[in-house]
N, C-alpha and C. Protein backbone atom coordinates (compact mmCIF):
# COMPACT_ATOMS: atom_id res chain seq x y z
N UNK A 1 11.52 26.52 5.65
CA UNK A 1 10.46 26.52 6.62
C UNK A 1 11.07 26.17 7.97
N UNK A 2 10.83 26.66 9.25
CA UNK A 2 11.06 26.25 10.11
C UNK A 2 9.98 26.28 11.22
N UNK A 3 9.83 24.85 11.65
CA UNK A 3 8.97 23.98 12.21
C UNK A 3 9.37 24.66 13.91
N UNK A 4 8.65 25.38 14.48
CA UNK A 4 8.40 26.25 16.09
C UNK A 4 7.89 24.99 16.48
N UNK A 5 8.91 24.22 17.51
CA UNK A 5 7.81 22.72 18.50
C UNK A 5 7.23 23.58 19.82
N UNK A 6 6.33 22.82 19.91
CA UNK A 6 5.81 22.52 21.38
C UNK A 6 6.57 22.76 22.54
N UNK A 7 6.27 23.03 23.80
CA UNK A 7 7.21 22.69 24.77
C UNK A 7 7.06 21.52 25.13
N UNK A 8 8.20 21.37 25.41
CA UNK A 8 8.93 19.89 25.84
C UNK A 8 9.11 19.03 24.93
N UNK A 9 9.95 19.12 23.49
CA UNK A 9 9.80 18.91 22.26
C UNK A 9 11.27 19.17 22.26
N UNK A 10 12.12 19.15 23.04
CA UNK A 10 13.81 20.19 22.87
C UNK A 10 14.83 18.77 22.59
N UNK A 11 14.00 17.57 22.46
CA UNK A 11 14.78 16.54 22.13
C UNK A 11 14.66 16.70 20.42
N UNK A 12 13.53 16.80 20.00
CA UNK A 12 13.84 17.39 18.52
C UNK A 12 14.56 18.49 17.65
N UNK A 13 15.22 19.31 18.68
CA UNK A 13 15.57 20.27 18.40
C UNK A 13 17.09 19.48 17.91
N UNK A 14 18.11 20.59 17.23
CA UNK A 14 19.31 20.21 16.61
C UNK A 14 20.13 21.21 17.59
N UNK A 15 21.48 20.48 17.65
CA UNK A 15 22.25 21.37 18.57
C UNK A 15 23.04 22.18 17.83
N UNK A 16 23.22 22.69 17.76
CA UNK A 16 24.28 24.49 16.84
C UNK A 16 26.05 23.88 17.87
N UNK A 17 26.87 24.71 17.19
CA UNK A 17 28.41 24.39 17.30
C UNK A 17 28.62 25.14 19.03
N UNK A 18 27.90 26.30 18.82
CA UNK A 18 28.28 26.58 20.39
C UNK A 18 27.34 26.08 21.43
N UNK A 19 26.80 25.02 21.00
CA UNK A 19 25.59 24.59 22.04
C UNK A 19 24.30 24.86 22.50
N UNK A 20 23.98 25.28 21.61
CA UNK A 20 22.39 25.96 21.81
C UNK A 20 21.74 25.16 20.97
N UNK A 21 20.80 25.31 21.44
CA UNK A 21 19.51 24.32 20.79
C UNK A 21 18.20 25.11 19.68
N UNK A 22 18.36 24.59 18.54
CA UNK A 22 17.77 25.28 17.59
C UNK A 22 16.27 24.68 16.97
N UNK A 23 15.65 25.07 16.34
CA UNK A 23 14.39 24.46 15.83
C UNK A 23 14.59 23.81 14.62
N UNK A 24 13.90 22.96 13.84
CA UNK A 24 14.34 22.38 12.60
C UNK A 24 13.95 23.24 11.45
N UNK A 25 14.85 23.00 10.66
CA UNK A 25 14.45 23.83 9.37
C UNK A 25 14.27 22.78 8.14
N UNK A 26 13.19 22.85 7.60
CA UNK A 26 13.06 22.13 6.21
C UNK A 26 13.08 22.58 5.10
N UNK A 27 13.48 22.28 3.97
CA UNK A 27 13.40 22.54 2.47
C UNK A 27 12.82 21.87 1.55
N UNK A 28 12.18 23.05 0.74
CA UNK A 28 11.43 22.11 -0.48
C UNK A 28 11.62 21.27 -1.14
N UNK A 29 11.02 20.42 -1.51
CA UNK A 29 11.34 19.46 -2.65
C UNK A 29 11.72 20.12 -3.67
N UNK A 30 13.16 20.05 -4.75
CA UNK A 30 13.13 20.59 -5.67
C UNK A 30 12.13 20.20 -6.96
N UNK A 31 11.59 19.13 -6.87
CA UNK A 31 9.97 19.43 -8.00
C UNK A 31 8.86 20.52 -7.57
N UNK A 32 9.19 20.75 -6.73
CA UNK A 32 8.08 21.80 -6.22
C UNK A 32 8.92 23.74 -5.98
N UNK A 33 10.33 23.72 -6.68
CA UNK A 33 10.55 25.07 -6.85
C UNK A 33 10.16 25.86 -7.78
N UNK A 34 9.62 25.38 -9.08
CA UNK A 34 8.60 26.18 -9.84
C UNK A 34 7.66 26.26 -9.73
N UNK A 35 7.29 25.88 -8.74
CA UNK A 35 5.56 26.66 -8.54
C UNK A 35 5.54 27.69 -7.70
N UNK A 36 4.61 28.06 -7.50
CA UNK A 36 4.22 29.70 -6.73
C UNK A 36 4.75 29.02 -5.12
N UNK A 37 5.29 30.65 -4.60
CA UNK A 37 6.06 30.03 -3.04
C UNK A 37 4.52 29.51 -2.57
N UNK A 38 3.56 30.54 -2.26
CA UNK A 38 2.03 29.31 -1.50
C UNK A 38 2.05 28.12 -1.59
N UNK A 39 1.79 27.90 -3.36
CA UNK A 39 1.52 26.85 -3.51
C UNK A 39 2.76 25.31 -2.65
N UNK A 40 3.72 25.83 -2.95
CA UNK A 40 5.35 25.12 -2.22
C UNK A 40 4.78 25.16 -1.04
N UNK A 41 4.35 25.86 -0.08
CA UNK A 41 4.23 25.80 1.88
C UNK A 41 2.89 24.80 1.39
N UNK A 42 1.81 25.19 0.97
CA UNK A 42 0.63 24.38 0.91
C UNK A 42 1.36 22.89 1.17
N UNK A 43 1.76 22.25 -0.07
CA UNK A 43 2.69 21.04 0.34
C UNK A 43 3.54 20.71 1.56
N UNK A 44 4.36 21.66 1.68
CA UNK A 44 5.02 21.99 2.94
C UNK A 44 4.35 20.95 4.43
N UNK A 45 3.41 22.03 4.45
CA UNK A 45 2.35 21.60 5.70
C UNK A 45 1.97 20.42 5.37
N UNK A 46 1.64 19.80 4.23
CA UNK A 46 0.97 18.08 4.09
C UNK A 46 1.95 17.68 4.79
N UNK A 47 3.12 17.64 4.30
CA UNK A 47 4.50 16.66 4.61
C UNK A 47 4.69 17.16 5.89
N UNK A 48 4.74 18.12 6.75
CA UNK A 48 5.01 17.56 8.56
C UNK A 48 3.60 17.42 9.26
N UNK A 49 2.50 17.49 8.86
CA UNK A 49 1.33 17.42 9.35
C UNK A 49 1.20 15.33 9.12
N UNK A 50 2.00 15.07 7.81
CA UNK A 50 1.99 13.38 7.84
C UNK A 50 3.13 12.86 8.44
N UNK A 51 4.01 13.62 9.12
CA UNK A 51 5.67 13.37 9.31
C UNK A 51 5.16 12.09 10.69
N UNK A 52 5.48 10.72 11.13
CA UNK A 52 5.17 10.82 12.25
C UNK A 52 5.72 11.24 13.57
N UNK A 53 6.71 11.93 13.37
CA UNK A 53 7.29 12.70 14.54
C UNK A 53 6.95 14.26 14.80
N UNK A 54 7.01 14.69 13.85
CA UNK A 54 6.96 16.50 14.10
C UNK A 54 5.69 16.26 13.51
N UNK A 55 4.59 15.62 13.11
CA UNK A 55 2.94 15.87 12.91
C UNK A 55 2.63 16.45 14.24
N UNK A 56 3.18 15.86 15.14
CA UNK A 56 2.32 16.18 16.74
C UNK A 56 3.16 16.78 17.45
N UNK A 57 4.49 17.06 17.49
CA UNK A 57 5.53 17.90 17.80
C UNK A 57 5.33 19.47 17.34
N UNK A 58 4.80 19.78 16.20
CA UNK A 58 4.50 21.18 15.98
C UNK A 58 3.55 21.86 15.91
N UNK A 59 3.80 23.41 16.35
CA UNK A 59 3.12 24.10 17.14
C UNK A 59 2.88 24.70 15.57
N UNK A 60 3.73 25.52 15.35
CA UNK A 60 3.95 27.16 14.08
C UNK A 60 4.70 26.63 13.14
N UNK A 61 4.28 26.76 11.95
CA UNK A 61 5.32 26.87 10.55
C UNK A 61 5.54 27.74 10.37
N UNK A 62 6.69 28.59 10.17
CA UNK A 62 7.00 29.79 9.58
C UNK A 62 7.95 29.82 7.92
N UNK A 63 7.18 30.38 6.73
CA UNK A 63 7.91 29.94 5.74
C UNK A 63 8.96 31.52 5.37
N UNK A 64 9.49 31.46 4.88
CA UNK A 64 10.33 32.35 4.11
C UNK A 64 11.01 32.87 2.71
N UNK A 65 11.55 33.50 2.32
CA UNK A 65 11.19 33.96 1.14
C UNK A 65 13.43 33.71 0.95
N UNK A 66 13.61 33.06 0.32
CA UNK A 66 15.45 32.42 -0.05
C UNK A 66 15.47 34.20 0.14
N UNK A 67 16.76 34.17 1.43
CA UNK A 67 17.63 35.36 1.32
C UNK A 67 17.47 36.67 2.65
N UNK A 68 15.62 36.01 3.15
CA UNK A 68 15.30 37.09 3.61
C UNK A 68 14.65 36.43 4.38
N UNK A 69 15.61 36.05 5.61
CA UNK A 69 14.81 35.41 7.09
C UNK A 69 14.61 36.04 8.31
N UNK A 70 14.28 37.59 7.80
CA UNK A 70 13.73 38.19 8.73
C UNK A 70 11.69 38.70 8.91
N UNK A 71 11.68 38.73 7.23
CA UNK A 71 9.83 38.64 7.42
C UNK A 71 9.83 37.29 7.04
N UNK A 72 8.50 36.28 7.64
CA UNK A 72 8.28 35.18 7.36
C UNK A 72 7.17 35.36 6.21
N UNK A 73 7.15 34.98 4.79
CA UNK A 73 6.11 35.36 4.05
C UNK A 73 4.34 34.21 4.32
N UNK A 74 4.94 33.42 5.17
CA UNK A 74 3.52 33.04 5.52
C UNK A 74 4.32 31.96 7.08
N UNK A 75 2.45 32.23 7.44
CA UNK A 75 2.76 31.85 9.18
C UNK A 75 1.67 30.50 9.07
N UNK A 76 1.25 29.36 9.75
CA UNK A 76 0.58 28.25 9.95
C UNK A 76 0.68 28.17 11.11
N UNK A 77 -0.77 28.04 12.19
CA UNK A 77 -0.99 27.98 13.29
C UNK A 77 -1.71 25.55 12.92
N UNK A 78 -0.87 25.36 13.66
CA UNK A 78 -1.37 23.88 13.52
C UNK A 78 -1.99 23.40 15.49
């Protein structure tokens, strides 16, 4: 999943090797890789919606499907 912040949020961001500033990416809990991918983001969203930093830092969740990070298989407007 990767967590799209807010503007003015670029202190949360992670810095990459050539210096650019990237968005955070999270991963599932592995108790939660056998269940249906939905059901996995459903959780997803609890855990940064309770995070207390990125609860109010994020804008868009975008989740993805292992392998294929060019369609996002589900989008969250928060």
């Amino acid at each position: 999943m990767t967590i799209l912040l807010k503007n003015g949020n670029d202190k949360l961001k992670y810095q990459r090797a050539n210096g650019q500033l990237s968005n955070p990416v999270w991963y599932s809990h592995l108790k939660y890789n056998g269940k249906d991918a939905y059901k996995t983001a459903e959780k997803m969203v609890e855990r940064v919606r309770k995070d207390p930093v990125y609860g109010s830092a994020a804008n868009v969740l975008l989740f993805f499907a292992n392998g294929n990070r060019n369609f996002p298989i589900k989008k969250v407007v928060l």
